[in-house]
C-alpha atoms as a PDB file:
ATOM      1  CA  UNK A   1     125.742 116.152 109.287  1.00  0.00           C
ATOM      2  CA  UNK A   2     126.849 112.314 109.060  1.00  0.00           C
ATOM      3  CA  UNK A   3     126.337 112.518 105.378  1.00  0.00           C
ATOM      4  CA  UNK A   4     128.279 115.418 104.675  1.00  0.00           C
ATOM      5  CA  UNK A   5     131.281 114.548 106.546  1.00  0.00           C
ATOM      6  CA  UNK A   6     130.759 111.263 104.320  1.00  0.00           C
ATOM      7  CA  UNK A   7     130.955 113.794 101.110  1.00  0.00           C
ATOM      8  CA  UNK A   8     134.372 115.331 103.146  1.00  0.00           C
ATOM      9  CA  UNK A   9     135.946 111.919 103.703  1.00  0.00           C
ATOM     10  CA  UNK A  10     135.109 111.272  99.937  1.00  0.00           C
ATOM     11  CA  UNK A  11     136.438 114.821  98.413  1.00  0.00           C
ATOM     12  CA  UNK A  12     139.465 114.882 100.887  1.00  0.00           C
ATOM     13  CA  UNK A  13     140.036 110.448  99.354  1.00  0.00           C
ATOM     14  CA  UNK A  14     140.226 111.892  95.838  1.00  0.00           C
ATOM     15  CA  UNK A  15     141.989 115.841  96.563  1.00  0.00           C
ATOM     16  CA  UNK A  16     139.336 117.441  94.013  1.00  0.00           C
ATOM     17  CA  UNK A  17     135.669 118.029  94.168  1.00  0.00           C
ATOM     18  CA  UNK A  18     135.579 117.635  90.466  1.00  0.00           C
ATOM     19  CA  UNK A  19     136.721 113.720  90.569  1.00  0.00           C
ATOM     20  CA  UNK A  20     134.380 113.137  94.405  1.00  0.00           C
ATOM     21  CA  UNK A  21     131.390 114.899  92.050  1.00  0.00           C
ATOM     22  CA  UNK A  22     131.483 112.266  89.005  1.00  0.00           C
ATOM     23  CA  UNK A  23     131.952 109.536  91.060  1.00  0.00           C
ATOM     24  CA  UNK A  24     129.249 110.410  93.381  1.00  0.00           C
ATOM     25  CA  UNK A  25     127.251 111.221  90.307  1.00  0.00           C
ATOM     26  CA  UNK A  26     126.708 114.934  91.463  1.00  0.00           C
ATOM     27  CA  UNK A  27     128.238 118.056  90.948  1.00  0.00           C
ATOM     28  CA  UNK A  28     131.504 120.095  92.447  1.00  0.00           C
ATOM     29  CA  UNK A  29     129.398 123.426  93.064  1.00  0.00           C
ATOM     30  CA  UNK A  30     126.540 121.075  95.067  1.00  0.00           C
ATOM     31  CA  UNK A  31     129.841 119.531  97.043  1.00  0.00           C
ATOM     32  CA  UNK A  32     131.518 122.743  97.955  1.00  0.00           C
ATOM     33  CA  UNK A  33     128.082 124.059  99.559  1.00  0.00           C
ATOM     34  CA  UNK A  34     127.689 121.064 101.417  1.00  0.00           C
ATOM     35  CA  UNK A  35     131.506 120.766 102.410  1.00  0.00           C
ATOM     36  CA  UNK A  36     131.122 125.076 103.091  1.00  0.00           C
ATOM     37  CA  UNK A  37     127.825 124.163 105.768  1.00  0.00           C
ATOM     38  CA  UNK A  38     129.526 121.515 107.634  1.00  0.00           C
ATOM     39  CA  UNK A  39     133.052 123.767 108.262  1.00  0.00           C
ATOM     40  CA  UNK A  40     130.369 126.585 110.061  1.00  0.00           C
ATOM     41  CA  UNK A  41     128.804 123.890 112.050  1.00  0.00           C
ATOM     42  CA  UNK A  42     132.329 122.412 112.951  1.00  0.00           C
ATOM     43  CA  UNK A  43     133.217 125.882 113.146  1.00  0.00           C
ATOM     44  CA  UNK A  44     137.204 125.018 111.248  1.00  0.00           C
ATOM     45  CA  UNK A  45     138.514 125.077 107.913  1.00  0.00           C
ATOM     46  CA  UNK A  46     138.668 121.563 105.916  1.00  0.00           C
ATOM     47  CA  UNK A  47     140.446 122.212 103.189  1.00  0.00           C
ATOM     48  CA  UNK A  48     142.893 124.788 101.626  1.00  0.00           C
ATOM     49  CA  UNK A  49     140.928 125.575  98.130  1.00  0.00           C
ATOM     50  CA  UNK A  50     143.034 126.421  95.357  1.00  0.00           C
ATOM     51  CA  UNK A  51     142.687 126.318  90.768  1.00  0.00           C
ATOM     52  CA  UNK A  52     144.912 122.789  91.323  1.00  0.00           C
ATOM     53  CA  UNK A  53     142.723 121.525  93.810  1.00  0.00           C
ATOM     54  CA  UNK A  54     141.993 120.840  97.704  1.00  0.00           C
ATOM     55  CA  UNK A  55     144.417 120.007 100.251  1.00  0.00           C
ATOM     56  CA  UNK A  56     143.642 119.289 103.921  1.00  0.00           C
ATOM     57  CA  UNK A  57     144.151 121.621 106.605  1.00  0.00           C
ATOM     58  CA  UNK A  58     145.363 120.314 109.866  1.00  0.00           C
ATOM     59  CA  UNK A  59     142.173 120.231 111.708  1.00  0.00           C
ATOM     60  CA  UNK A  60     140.665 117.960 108.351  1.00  0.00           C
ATOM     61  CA  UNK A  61     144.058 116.489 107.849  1.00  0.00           C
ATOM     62  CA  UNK A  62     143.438 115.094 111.530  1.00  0.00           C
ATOM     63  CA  UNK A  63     139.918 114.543 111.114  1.00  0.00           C
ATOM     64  CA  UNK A  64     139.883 112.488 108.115  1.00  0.00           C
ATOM     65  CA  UNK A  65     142.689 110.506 109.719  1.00  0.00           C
ATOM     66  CA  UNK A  66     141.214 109.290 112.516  1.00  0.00           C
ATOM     67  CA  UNK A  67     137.697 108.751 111.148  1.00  0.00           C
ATOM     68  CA  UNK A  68     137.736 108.826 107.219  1.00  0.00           C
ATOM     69  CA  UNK A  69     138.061 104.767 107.302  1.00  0.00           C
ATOM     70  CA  UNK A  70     135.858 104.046 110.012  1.00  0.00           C
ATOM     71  CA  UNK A  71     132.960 106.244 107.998  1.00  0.00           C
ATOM     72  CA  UNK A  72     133.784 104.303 104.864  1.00  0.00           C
ATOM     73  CA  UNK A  73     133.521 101.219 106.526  1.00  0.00           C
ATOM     74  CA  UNK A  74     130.167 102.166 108.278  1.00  0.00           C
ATOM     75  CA  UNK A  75     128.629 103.503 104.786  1.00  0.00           C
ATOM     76  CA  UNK A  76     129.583 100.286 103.222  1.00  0.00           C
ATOM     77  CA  UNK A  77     127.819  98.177 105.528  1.00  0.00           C
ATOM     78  CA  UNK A  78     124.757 100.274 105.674  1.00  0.00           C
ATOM     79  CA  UNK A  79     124.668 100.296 102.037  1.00  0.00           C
ATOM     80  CA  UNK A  80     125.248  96.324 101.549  1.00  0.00           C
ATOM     81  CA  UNK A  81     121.814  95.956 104.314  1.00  0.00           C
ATOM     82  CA  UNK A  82     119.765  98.124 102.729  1.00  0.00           C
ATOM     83  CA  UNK A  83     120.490  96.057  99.115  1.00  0.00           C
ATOM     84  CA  UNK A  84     120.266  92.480 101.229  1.00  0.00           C
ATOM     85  CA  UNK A  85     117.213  93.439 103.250  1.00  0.00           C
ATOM     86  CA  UNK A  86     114.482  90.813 102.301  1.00  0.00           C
ATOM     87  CA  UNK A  87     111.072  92.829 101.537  1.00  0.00           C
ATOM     88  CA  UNK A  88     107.980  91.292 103.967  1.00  0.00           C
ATOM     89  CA  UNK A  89     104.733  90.811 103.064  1.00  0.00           C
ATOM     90  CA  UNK A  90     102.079  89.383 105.676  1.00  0.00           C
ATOM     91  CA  UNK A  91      98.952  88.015 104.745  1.00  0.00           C
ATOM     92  CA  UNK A  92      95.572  87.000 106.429  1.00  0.00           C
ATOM     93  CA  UNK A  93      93.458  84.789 104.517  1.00  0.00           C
ATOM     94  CA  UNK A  94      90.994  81.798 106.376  1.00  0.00           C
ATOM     95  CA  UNK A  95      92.709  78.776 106.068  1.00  0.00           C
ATOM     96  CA  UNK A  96      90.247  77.073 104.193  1.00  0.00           C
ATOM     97  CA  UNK A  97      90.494  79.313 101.003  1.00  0.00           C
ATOM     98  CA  UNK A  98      94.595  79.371 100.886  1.00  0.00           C
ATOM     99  CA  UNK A  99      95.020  75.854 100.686  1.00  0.00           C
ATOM    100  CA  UNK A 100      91.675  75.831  98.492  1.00  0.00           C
ATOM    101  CA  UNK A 101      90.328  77.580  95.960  1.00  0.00           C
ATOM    102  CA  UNK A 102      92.726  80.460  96.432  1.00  0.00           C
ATOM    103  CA  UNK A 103      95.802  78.351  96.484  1.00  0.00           C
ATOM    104  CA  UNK A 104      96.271  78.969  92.026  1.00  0.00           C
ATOM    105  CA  UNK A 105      96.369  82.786  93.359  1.00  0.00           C
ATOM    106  CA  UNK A 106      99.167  82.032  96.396  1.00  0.00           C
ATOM    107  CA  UNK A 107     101.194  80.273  94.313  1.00  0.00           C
ATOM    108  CA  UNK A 108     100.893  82.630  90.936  1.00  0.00           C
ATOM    109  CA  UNK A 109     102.145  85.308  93.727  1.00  0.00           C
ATOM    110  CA  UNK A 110     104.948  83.544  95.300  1.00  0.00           C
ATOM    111  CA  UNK A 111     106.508  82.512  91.983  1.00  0.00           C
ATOM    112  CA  UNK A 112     106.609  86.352  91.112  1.00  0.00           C
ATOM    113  CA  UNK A 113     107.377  87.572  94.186  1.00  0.00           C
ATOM    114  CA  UNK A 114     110.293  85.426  94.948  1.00  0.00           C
ATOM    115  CA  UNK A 115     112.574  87.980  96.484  1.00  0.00           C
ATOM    116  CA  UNK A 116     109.605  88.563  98.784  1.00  0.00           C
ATOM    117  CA  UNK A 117     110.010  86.811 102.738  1.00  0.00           C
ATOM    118  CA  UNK A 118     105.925  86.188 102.601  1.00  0.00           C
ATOM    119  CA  UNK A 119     104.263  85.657 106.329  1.00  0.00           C
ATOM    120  CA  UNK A 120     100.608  83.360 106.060  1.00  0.00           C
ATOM    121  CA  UNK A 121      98.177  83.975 108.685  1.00  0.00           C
ATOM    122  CA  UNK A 122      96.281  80.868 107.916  1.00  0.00           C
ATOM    123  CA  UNK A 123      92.942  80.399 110.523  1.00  0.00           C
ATOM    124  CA  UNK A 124      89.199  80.338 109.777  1.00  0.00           C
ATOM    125  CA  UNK A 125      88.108  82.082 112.779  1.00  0.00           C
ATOM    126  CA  UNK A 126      87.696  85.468 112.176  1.00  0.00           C
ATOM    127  CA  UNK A 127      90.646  87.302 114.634  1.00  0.00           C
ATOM    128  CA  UNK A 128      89.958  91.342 114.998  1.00  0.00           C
ATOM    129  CA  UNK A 129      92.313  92.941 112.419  1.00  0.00           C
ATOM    130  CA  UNK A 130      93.154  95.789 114.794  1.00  0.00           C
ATOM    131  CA  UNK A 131      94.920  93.567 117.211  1.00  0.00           C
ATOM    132  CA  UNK A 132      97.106  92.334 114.449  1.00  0.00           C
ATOM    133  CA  UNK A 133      99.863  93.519 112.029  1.00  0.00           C
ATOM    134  CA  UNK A 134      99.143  92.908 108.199  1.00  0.00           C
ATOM    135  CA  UNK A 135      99.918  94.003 104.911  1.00  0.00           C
ATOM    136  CA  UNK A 136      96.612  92.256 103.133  1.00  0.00           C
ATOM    137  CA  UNK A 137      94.116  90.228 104.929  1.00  0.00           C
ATOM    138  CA  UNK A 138      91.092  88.233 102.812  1.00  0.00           C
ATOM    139  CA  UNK A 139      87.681  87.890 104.595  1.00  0.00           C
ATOM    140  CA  UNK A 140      84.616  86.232 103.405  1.00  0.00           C
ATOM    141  CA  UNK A 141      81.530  87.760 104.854  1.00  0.00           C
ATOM    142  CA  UNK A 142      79.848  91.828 105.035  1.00  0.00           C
ATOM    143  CA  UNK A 143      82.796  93.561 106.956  1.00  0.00           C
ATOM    144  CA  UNK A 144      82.128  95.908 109.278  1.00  0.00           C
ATOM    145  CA  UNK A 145      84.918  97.216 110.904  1.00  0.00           C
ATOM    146  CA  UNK A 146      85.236 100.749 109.040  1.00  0.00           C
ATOM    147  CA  UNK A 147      89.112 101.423 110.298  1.00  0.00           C
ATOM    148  CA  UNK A 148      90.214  99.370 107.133  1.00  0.00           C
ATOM    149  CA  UNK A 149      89.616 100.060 103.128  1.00  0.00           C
ATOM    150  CA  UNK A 150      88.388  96.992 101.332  1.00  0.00           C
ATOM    151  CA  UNK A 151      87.227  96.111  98.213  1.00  0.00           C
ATOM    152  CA  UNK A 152      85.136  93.035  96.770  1.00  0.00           C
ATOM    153  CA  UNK A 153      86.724  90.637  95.347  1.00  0.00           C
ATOM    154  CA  UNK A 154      84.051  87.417  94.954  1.00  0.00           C
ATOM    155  CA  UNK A 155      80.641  86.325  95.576  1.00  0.00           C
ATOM    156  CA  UNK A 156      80.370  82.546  97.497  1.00  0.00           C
ATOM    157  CA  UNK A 157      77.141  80.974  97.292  1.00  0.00           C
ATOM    158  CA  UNK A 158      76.061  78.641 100.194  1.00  0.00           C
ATOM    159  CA  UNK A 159      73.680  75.550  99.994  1.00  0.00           C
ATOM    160  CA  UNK A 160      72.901  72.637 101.962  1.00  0.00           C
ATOM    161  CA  UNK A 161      74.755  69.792 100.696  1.00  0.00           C
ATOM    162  CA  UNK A 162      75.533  66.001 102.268  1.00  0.00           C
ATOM    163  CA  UNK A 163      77.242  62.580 101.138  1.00  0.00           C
ATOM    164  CA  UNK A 164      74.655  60.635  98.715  1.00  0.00           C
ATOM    165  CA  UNK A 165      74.604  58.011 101.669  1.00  0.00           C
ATOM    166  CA  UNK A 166      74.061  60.164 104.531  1.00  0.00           C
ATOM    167  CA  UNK A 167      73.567  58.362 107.925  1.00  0.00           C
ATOM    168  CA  UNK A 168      72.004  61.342 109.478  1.00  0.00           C
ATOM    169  CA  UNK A 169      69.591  63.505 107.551  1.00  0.00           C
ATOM    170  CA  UNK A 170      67.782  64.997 110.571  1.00  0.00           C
ATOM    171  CA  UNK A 171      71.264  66.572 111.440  1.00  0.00           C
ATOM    172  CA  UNK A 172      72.573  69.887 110.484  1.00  0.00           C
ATOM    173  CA  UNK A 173      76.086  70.617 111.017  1.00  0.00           C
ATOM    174  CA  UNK A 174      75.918  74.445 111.057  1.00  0.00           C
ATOM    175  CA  UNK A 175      79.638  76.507 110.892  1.00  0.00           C
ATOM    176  CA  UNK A 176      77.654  79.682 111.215  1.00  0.00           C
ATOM    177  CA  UNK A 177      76.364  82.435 114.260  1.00  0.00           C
ATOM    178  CA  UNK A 178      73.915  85.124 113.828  1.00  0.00           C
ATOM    179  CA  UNK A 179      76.374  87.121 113.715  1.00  0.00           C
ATOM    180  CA  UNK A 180      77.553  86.030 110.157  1.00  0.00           C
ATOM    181  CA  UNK A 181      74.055  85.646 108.665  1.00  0.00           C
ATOM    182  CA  UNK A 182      70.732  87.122 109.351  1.00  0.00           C
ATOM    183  CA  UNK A 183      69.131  85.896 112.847  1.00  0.00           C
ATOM    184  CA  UNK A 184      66.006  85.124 110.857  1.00  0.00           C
ATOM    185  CA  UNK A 185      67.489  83.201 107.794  1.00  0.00           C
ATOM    186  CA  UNK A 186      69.373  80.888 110.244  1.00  0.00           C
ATOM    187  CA  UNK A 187      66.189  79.872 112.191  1.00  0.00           C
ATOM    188  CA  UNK A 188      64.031  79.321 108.823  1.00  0.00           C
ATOM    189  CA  UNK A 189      66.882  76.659 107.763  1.00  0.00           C
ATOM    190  CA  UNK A 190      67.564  74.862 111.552  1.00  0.00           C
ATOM    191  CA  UNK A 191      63.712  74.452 111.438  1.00  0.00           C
ATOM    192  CA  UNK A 192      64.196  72.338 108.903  1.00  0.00           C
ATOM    193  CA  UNK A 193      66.275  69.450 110.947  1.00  0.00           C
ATOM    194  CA  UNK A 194      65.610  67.766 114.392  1.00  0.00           C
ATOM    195  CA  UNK A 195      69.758  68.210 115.539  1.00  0.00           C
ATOM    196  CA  UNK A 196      71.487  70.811 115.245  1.00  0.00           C
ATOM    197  CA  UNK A 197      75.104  71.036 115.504  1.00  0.00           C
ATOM    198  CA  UNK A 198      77.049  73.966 116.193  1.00  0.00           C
ATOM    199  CA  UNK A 199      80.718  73.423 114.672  1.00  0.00           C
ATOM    200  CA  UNK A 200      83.018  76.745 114.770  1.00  0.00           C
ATOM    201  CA  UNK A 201      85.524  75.217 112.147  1.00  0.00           C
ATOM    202  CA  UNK A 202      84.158  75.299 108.037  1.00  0.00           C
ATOM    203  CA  UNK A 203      86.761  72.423 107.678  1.00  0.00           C
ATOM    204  CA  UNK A 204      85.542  69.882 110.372  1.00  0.00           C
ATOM    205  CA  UNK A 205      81.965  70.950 109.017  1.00  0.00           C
ATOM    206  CA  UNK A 206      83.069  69.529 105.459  1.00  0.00           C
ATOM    207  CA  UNK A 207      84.898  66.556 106.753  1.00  0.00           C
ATOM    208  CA  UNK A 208      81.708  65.909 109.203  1.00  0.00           C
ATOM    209  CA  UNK A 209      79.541  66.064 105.537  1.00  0.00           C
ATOM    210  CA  UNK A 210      82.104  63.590 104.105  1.00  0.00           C
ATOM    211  CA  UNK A 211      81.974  61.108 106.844  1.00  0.00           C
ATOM    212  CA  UNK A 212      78.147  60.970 106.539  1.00  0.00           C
ATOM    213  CA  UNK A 213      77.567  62.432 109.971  1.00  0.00           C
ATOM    214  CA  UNK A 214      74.704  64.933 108.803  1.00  0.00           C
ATOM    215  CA  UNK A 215      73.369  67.840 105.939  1.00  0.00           C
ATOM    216  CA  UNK A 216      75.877  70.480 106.016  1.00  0.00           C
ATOM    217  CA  UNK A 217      75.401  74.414 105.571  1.00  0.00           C
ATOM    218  CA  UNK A 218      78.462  75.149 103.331  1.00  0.00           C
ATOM    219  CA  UNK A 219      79.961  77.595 101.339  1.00  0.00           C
ATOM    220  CA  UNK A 220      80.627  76.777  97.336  1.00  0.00           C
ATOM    221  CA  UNK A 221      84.403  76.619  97.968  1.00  0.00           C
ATOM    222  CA  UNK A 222      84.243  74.004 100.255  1.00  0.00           C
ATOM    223  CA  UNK A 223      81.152  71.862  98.671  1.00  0.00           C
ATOM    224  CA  UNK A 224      83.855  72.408  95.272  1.00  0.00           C
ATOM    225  CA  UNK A 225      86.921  70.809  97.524  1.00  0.00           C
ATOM    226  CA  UNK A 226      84.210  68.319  98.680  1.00  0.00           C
ATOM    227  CA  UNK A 227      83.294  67.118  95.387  1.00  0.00           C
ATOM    228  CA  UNK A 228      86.650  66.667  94.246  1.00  0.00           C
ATOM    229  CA  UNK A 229      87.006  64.409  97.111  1.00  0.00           C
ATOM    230  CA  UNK A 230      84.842  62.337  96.534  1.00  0.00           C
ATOM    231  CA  UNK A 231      82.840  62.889  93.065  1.00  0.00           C
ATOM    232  CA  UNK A 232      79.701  61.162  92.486  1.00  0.00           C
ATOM    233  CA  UNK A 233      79.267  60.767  96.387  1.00  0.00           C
ATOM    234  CA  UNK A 234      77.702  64.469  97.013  1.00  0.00           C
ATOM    235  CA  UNK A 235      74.698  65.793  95.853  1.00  0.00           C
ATOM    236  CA  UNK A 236      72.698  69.497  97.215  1.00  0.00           C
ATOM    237  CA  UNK A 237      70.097  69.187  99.441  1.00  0.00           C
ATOM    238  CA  UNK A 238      68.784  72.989  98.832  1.00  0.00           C
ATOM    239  CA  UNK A 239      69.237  75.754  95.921  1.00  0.00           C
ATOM    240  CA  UNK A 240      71.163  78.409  96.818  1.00  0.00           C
ATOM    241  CA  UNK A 241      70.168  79.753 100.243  1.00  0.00           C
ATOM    242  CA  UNK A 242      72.289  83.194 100.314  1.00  0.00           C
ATOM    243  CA  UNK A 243      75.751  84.254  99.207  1.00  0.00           C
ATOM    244  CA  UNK A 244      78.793  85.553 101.142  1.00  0.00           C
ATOM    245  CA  UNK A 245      80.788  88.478  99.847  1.00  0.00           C
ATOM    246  CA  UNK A 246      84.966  88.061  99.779  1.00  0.00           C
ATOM    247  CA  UNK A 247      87.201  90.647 100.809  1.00  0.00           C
ATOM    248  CA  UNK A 248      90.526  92.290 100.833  1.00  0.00           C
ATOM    249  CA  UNK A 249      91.666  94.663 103.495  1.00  0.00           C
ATOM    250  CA  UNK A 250      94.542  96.930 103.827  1.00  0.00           C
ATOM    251  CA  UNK A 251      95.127  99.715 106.413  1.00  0.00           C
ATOM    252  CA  UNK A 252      96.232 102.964 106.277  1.00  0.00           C
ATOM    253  CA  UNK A 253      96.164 104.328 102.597  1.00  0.00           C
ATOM    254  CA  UNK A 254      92.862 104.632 100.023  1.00  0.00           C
ATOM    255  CA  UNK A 255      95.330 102.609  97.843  1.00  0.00           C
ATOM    256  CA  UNK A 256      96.316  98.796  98.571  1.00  0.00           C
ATOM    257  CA  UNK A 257     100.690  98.589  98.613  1.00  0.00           C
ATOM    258  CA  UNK A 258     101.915  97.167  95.420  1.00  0.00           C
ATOM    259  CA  UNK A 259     103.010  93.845  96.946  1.00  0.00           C
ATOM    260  CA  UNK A 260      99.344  94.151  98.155  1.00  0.00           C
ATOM    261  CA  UNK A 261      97.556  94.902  94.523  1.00  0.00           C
ATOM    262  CA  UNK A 262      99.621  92.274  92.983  1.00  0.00           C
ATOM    263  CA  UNK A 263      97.941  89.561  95.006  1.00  0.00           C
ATOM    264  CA  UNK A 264      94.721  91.121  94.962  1.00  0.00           C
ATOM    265  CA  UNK A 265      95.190  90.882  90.552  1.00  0.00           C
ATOM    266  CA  UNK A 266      96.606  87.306  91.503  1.00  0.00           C
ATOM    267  CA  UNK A 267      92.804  86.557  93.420  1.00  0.00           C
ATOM    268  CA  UNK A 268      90.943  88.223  90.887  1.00  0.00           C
ATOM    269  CA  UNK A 269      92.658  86.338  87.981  1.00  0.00           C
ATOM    270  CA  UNK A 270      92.064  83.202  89.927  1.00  0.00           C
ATOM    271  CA  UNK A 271      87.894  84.208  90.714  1.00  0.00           C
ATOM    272  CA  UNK A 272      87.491  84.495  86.811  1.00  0.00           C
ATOM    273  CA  UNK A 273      88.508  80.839  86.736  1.00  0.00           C
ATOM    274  CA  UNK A 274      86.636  79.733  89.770  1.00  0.00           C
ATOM    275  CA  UNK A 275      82.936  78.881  89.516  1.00  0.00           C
ATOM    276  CA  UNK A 276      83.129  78.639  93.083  1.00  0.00           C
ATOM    277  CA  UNK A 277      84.043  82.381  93.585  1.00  0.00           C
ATOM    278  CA  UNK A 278      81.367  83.489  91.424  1.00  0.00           C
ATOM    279  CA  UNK A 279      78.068  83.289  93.321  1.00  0.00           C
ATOM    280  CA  UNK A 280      77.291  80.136  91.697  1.00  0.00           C
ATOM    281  CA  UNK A 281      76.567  76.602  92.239  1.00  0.00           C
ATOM    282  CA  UNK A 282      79.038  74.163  91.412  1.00  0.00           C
ATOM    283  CA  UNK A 283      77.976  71.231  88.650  1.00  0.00           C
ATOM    284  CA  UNK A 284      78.086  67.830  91.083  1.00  0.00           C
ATOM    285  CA  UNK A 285      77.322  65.742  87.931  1.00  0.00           C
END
């Protein structure tokens, strides 16, 4: 009803539905049915309706008087927030890969998305998704939470790897739980060491390898950001031991959003430059 008595205020501006019709890029038989539905709800007459023309009876004469500018001045503004209304985009993504070896994708997106108000969820602990809002969310890791559609994005290899002059070699500074890898394939590696060290943060773990303090269990991405910390200074202490896949996830639809498939092209673009995305080791030499 609010947008007809819009089309009234608009026919009864210009006098003829002809002139209201091109303006409003429709046509005079479309405005006279709408105009004709709204007089049988209001149960009055609008307009007198004659070959020269409309003119306004007293009930519309009164009508458009008192609120003809205040429904121009409401469409306006409605129309001028739709047009300013910055388009949102959140994303979930460990906090280790955006500022890593996904940061080429980020930034690929964000210079072609710059209209877009973009919200980072940066964190390498693994939140539940369903207690969260998000438009795209990457995970590394077999995902098992069918509620969400997901599709594969990259294969990380992870090795044992330490600093050339290690202080600790009976150490392992381990990031991951049963959970994440099989209960079996984490025992036949901490066998290997005398200490074990439980560190819940793939970050301290690589900055723990760095300072020396032990043989860390690491995914390619980081032992890549390691080496190009400090080249010459890391060498593997295993061959590849398993790999991790990487995710995206999206809610609701079979489809990923748009803003959504344009990052995911952004990631894969970035994986077929990325050794460290491809299942892989990384040359140290």
């Amino acid at each position: 009803m609010l947008d007809d008595f819009l089309l009234f205020v608009e026919v009864a501006r210009r006098g003829s539905y002809s002139k209201a019709a091109r303006d409003l890029t429709t046509t005079a038989p479309t405005l006279s049915k709408r105009i004709l539905l709204l007089e049988e709800r209001l149960g009055e007459s609008l307009f007198i309706r004659s070959s020269r023309g409309v003119k306004l009876t007293s009930f519309g004469k009164g009508l458009f008087e008192q609120l003809g500018e205040t429904t121009l001045n409401l469409h306006q503004a409605v129309t001028e927030s739709s047009k300013s209304e910055a388009v949102s985009f959140v994303l979930h993504c460990p906090q280790n890969l955006i500022i890593g070896q996904l940061y080429p994708a980020l930034e690929a997106f964000l210079l072609e998305k710059s209209h877009v108000d973009v919200v980072i969820e940066p964190a390498n602990t693994n939140v539940l998704l369903s207690q969260t809002s998000f438009d795209l969310a990457i995970r590394s890791g077999e995902q098992r939470d069918s509620s969400f559609y997901q599709k594969k994005l990259a294969s990380i290899a992870v090795c044992l790897v330490s600093r050339r002059d290690c202080k600790s070699r009976e150490r392992l500074i381990m990031p991951y739980s049963k959970t994440q890898i099989s209960g079996q394939d984490l025992l036949s590696i901490e066998r290997q060491y005398s200490k074990v060290s439980r560190v819940n943060d793939i970050t301290l773990v690589r900055k723990l390898v760095a300072s020396g303090m032990g043989v860390g269990l690491l995914p390619m991405t980081e032992i890549a950001d390691l080496y190009s910390e400090m080249s010459g200074h890391v060498q593997y202490d295993s061959e590849i031991l398993f790999t991790r896949p990487m995710y995206a996830l999206w809610a609701n639809k079979p489809k990923p959003s748009s803003l959504s498939q344009d990052l995911i092209t952004c990631i894969e673009s970035c994986v077929q430059n990325t050794p460290a995305l491809q299942g892989r080791m990384v040359d140290l030499t």
